[in-house]
C-alpha atoms as a PDB file:
ATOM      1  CA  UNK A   1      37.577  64.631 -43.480  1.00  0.00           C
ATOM      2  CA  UNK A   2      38.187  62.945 -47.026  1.00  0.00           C
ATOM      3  CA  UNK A   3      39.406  64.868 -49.564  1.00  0.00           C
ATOM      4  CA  UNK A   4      37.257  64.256 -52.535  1.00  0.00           C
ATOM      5  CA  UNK A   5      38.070  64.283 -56.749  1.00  0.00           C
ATOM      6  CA  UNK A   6      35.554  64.545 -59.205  1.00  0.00           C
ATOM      7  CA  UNK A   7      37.127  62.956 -62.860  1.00  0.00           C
ATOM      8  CA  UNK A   8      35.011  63.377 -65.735  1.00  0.00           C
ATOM      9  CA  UNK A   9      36.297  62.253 -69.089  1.00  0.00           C
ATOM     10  CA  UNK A  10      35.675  64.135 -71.882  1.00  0.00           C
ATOM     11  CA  UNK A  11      35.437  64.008 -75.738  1.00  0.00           C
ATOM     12  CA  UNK A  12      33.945  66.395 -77.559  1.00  0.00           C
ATOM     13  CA  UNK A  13      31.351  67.580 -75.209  1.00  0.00           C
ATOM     14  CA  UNK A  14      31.246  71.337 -75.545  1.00  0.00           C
ATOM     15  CA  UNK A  15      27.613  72.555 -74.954  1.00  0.00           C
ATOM     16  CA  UNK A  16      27.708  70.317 -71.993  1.00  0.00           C
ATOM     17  CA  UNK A  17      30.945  70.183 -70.033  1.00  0.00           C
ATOM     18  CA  UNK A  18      31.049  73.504 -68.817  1.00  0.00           C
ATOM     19  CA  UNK A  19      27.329  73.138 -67.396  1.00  0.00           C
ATOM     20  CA  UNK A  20      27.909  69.800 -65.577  1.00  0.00           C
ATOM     21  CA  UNK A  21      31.339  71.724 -63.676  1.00  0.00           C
ATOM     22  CA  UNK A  22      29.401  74.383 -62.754  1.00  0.00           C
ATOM     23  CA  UNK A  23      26.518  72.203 -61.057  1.00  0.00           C
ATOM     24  CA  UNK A  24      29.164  69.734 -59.749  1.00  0.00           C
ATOM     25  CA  UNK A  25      30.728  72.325 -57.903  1.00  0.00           C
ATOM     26  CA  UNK A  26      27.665  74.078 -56.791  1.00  0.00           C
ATOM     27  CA  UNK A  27      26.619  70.934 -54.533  1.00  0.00           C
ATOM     28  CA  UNK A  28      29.988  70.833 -52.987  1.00  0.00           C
ATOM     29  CA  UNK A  29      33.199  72.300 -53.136  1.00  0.00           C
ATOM     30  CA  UNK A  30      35.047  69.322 -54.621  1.00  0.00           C
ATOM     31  CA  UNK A  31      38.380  69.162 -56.919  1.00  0.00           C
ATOM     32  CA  UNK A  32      36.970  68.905 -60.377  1.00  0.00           C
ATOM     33  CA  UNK A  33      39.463  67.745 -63.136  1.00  0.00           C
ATOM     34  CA  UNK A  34      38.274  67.207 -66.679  1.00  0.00           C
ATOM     35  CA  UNK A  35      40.089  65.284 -68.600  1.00  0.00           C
ATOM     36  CA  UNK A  36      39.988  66.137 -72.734  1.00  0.00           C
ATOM     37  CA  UNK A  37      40.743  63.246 -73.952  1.00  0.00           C
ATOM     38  CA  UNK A  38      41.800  64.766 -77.580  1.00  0.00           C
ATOM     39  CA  UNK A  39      38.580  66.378 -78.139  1.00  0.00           C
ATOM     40  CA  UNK A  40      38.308  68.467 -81.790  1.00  0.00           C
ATOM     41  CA  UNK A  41      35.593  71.280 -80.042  1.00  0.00           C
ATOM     42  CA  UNK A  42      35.895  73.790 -77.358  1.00  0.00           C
ATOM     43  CA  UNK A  43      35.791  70.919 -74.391  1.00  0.00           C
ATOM     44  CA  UNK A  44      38.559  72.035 -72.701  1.00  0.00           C
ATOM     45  CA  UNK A  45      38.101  75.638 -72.643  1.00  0.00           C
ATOM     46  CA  UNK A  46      34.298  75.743 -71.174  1.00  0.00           C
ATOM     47  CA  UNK A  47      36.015  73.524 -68.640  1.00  0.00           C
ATOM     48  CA  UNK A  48      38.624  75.430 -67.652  1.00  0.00           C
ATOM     49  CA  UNK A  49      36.035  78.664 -67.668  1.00  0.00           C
ATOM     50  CA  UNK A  50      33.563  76.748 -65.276  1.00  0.00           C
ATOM     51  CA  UNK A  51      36.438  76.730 -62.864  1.00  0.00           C
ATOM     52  CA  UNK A  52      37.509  72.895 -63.742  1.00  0.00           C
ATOM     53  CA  UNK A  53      41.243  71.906 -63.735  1.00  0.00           C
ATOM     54  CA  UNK A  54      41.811  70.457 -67.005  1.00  0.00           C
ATOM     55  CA  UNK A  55      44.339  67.605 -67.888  1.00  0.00           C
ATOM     56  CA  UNK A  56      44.764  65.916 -71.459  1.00  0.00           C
ATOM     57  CA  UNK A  57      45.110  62.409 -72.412  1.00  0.00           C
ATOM     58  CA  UNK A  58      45.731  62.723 -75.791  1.00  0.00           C
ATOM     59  CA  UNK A  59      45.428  58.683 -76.606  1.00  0.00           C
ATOM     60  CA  UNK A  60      41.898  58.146 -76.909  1.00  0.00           C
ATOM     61  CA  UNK A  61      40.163  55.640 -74.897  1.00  0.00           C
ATOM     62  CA  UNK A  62      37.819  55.804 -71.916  1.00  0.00           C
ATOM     63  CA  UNK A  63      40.607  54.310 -69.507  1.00  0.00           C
ATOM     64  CA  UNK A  64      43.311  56.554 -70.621  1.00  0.00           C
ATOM     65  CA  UNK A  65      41.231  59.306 -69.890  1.00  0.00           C
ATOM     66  CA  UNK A  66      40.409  58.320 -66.601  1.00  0.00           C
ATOM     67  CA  UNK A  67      44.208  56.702 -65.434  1.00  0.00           C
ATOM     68  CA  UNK A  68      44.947  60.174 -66.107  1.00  0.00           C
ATOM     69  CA  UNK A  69      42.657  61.652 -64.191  1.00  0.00           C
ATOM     70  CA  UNK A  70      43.895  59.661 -61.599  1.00  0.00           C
ATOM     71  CA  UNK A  71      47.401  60.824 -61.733  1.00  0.00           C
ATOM     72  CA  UNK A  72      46.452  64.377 -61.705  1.00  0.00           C
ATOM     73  CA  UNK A  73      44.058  63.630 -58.351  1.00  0.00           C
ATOM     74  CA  UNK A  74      47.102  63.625 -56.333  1.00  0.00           C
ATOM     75  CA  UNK A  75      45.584  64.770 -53.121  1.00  0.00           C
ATOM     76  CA  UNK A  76      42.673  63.095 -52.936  1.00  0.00           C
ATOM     77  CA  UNK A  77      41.131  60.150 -50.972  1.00  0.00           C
ATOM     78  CA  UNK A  78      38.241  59.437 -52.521  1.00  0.00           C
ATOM     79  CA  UNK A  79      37.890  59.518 -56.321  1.00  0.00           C
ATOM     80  CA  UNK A  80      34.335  59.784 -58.213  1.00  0.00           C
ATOM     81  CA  UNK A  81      33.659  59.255 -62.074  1.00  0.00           C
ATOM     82  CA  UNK A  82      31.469  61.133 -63.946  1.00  0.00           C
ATOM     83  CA  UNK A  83      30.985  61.014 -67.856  1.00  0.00           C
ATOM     84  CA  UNK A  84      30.973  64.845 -69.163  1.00  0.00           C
ATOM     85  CA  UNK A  85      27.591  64.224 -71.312  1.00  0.00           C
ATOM     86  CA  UNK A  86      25.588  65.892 -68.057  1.00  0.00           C
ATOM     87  CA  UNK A  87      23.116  62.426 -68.538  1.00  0.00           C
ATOM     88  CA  UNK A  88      24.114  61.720 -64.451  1.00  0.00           C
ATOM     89  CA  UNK A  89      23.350  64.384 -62.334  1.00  0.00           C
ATOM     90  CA  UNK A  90      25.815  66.384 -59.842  1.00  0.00           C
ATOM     91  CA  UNK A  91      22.856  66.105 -57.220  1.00  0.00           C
ATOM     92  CA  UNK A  92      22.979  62.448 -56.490  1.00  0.00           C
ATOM     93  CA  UNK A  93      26.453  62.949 -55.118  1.00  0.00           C
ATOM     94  CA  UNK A  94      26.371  63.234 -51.594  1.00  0.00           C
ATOM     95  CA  UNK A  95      24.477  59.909 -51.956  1.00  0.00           C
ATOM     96  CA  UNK A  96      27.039  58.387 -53.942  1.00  0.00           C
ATOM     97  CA  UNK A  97      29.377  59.424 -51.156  1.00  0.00           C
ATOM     98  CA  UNK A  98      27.489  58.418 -48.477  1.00  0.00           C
ATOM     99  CA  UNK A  99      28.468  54.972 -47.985  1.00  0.00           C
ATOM    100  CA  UNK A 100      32.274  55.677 -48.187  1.00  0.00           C
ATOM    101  CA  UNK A 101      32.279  58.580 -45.374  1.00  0.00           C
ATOM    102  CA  UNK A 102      29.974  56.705 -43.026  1.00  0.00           C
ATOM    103  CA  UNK A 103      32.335  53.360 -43.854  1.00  0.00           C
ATOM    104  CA  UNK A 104      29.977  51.061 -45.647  1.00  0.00           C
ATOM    105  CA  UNK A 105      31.814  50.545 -48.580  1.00  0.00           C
ATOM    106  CA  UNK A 106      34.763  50.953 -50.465  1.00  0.00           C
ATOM    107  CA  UNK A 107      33.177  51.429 -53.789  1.00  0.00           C
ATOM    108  CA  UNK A 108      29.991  52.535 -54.430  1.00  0.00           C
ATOM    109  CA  UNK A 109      28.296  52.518 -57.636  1.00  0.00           C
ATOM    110  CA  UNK A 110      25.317  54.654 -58.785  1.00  0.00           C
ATOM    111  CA  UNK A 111      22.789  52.517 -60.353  1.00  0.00           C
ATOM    112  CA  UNK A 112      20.173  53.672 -63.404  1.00  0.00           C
ATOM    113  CA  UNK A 113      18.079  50.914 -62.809  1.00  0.00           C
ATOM    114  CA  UNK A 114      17.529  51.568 -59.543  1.00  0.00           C
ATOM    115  CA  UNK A 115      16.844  55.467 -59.964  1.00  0.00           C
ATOM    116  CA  UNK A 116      14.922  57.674 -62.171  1.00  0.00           C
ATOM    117  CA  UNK A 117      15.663  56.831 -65.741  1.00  0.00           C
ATOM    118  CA  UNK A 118      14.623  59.575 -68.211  1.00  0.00           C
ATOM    119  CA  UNK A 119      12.283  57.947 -70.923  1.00  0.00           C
ATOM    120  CA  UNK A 120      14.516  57.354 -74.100  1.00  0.00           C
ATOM    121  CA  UNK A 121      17.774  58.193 -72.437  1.00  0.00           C
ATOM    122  CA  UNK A 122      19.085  54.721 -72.511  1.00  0.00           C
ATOM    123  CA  UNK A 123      18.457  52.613 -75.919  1.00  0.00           C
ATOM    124  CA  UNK A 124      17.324  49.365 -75.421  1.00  0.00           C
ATOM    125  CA  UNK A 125      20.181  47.101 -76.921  1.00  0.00           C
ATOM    126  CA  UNK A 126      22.265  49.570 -74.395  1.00  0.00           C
ATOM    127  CA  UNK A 127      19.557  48.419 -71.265  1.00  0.00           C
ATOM    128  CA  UNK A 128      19.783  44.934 -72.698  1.00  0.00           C
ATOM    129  CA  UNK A 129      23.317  44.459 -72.771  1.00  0.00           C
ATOM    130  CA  UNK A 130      23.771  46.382 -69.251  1.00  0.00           C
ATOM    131  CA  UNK A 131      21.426  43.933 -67.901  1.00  0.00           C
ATOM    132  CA  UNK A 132      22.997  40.814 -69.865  1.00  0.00           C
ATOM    133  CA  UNK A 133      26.880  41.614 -68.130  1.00  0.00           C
ATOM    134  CA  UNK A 134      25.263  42.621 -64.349  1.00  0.00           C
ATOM    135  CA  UNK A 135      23.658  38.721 -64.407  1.00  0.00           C
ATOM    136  CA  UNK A 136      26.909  37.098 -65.660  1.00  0.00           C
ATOM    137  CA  UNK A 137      29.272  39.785 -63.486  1.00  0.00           C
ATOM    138  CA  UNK A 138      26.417  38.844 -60.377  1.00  0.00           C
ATOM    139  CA  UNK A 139      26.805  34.540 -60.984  1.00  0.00           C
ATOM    140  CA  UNK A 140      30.875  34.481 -61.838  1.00  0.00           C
ATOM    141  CA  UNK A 141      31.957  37.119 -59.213  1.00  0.00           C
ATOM    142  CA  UNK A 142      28.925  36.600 -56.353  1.00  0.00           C
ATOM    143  CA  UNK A 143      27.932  40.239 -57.019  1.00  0.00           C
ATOM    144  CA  UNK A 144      24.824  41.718 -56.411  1.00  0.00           C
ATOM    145  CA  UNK A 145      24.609  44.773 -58.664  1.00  0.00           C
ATOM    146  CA  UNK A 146      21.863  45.764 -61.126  1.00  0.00           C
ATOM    147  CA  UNK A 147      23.906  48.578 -63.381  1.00  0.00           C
ATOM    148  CA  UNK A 148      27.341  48.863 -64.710  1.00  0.00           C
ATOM    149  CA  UNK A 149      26.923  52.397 -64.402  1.00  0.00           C
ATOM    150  CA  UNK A 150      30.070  54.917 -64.861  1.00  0.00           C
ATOM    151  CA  UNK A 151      29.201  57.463 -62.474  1.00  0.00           C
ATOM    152  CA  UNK A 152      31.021  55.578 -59.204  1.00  0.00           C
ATOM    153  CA  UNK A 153      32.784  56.388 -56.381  1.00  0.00           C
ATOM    154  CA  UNK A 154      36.357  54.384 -54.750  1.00  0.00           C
ATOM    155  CA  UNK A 155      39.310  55.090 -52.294  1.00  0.00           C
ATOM    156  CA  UNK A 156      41.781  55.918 -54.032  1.00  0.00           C
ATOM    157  CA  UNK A 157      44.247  53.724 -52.005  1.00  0.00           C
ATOM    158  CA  UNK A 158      42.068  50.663 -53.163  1.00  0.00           C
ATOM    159  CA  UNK A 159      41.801  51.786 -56.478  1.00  0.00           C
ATOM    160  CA  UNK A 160      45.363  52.092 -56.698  1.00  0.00           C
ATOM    161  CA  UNK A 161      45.892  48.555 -55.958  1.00  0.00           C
ATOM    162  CA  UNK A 162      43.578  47.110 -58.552  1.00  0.00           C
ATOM    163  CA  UNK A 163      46.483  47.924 -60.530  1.00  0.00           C
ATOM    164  CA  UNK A 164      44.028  48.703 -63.798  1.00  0.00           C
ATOM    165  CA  UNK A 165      44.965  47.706 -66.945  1.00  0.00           C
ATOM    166  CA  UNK A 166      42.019  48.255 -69.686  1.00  0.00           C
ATOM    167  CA  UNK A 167      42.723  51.457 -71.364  1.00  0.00           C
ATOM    168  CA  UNK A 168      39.583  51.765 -73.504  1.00  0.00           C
ATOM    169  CA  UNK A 169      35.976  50.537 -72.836  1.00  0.00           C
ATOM    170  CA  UNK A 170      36.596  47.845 -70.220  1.00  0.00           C
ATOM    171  CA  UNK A 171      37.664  50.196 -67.660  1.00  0.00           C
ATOM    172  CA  UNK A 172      34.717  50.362 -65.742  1.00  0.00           C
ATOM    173  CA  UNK A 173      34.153  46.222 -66.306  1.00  0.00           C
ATOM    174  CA  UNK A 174      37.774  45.704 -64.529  1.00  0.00           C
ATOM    175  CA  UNK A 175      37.031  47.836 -61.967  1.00  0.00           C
ATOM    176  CA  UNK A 176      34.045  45.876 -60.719  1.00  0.00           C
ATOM    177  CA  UNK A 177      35.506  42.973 -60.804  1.00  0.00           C
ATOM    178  CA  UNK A 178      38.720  43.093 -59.446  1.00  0.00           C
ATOM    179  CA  UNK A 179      37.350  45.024 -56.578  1.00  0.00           C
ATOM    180  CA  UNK A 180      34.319  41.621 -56.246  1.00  0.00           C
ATOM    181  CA  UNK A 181      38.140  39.587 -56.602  1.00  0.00           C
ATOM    182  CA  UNK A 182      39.975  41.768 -53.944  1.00  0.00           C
ATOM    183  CA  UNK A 183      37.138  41.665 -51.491  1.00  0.00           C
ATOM    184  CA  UNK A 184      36.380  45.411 -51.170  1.00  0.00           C
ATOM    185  CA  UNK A 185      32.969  46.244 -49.837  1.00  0.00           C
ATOM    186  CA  UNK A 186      30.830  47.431 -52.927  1.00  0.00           C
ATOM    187  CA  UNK A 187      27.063  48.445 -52.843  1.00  0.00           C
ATOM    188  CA  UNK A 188      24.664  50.286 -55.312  1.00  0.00           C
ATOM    189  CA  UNK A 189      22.609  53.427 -54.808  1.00  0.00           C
ATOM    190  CA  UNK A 190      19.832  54.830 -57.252  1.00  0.00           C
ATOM    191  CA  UNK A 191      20.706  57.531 -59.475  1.00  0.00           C
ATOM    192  CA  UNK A 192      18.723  59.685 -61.889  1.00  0.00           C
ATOM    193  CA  UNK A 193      20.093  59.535 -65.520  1.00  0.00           C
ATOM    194  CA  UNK A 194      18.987  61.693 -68.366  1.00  0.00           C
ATOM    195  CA  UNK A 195      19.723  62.436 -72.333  1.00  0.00           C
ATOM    196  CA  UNK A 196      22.581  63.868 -72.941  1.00  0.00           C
ATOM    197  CA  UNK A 197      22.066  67.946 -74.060  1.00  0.00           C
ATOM    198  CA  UNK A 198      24.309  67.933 -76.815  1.00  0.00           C
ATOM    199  CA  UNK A 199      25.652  65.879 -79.517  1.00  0.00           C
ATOM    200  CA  UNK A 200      25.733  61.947 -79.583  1.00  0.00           C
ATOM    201  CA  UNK A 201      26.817  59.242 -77.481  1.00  0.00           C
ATOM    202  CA  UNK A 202      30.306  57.537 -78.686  1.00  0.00           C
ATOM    203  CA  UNK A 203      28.806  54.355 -77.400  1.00  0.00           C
ATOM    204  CA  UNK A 204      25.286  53.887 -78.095  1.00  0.00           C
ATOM    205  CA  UNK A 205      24.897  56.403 -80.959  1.00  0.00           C
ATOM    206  CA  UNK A 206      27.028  54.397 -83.012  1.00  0.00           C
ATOM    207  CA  UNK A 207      26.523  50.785 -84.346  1.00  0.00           C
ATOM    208  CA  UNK A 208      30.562  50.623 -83.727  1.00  0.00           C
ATOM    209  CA  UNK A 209      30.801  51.989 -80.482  1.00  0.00           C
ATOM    210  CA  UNK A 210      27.929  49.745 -79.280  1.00  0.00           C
ATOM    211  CA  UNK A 211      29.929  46.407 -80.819  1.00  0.00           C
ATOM    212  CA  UNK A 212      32.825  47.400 -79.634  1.00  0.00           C
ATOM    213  CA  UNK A 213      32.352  48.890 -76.000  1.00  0.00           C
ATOM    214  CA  UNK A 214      30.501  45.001 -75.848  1.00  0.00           C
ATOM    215  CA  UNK A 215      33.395  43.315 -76.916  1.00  0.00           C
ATOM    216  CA  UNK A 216      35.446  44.555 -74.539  1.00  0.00           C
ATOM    217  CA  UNK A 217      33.233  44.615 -71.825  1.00  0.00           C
ATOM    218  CA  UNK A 218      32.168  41.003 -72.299  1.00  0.00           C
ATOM    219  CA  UNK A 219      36.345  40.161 -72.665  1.00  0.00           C
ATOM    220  CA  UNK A 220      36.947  41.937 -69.506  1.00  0.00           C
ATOM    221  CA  UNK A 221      33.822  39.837 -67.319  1.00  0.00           C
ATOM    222  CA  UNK A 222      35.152  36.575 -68.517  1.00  0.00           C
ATOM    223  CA  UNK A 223      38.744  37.046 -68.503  1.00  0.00           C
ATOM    224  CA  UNK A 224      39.332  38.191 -64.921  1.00  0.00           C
ATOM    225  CA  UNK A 225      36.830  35.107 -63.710  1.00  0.00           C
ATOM    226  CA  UNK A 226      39.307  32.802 -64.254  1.00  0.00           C
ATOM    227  CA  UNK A 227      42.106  34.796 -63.274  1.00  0.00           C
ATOM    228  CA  UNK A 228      44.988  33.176 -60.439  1.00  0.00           C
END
């Protein structure tokens, strides 16, 4: 049997971290680590309460967050990410997992598009710009994916030989494609995806978070397609 990590990166996201745990680990009895990634609010404690084992990365940026994550994973097999605004839900996991246990894939990614999107939970320059990367991702790297969605599954042992490098937004980008570069079987399954409960998104609710999660994840796409 695989031994299975749930890593959910966290900034500020008291009111809904300690929620998300608890529903996470009411579908399965998985490792849960939360990662407070330098949060200012009570994160970390309604994570730890929920029954979560919490880890800090205190240099901000979605890729620190999760690299550490990683680290502190150290028995598991099969690693899934899960952002800590409770938008994915915990119930879609054994079909995340799915593919990986019945060996179908390496990597499998949960896609919005494909699922139940909640009305207004994803602004449109957000759905326009997912869109605009999964067609250029889909004709540079031979892909066939409809949602760069964070909430993913991998091996761990692949994972760990992507050697990742992006420490802030591009994460996510550099793990699709190196894994469409390395050959590892990837596939998509539909999610559901809702509004986050509390507070705002430090992508899309911000003009600066929008420009510069798509600078990065547009320099990540291209960079890597022309890669040696």
């Amino acid at each position: 049997m695989l031994n299975v990590t749930v890593i959910i990166p966290a900034l500020n996201e008291a009111g809904n971290i300690g929620k998300l745990v608890q529903e996470v680990r009411a579908i399965a009895p998985l490792e849960v680590i939360v990662v407070d990634n330098n949060s200012t609010d009570s994160t970390a404690e309604e994570a730890r309460a929920a029954g979560a084992k919490v880890v800090t990365a205190p240099q901000r940026g979605y890729g620190y967050a999760c690299a550490a994550g990683v680290s502190a994973a150290q028995n598991a097999d099969v690693l899934v990410f899960m952002d800590g605004d409770y938008s994915f839900s915990p119930a879609d996991l054994p079909l995340l997992l799915s593919p990986i246990f019945n060996d179908q894939a390496d990597m499998v990614l949960g896609s919005r598009e494909l699922g139940l999107m909640e009305s207004g939970a994803m602004p449109p320059h957000q759905r326009f710009g997912n869109w605009l990367v999964s067609r250029l991702m889909n004709k540079l790297y031979r892909l066939s994916i409809t949602d760069l969605g964070p909430f993913r599954a991998i091996r761990r042992q692949l994972l760990n030989e992507l050697d990742m490098q992006e420490m802030t937004y591009g994460w996510p980008t550099e793990m699709i494609v190196k894994a469409a570069r390395g050959g590892i079987r990837t596939v998509e399954v539909p999610v559901s995806y809702k509004s986050r409960r509390f507070g705002s998104s430090k992508v899309s609710g911000t003009v600066r978070g929008t420009i510069l999660a798509g600078w990065f994840i547009l320099g990540v796409t291209f960079r890597y397609a022309w890669k040696n």
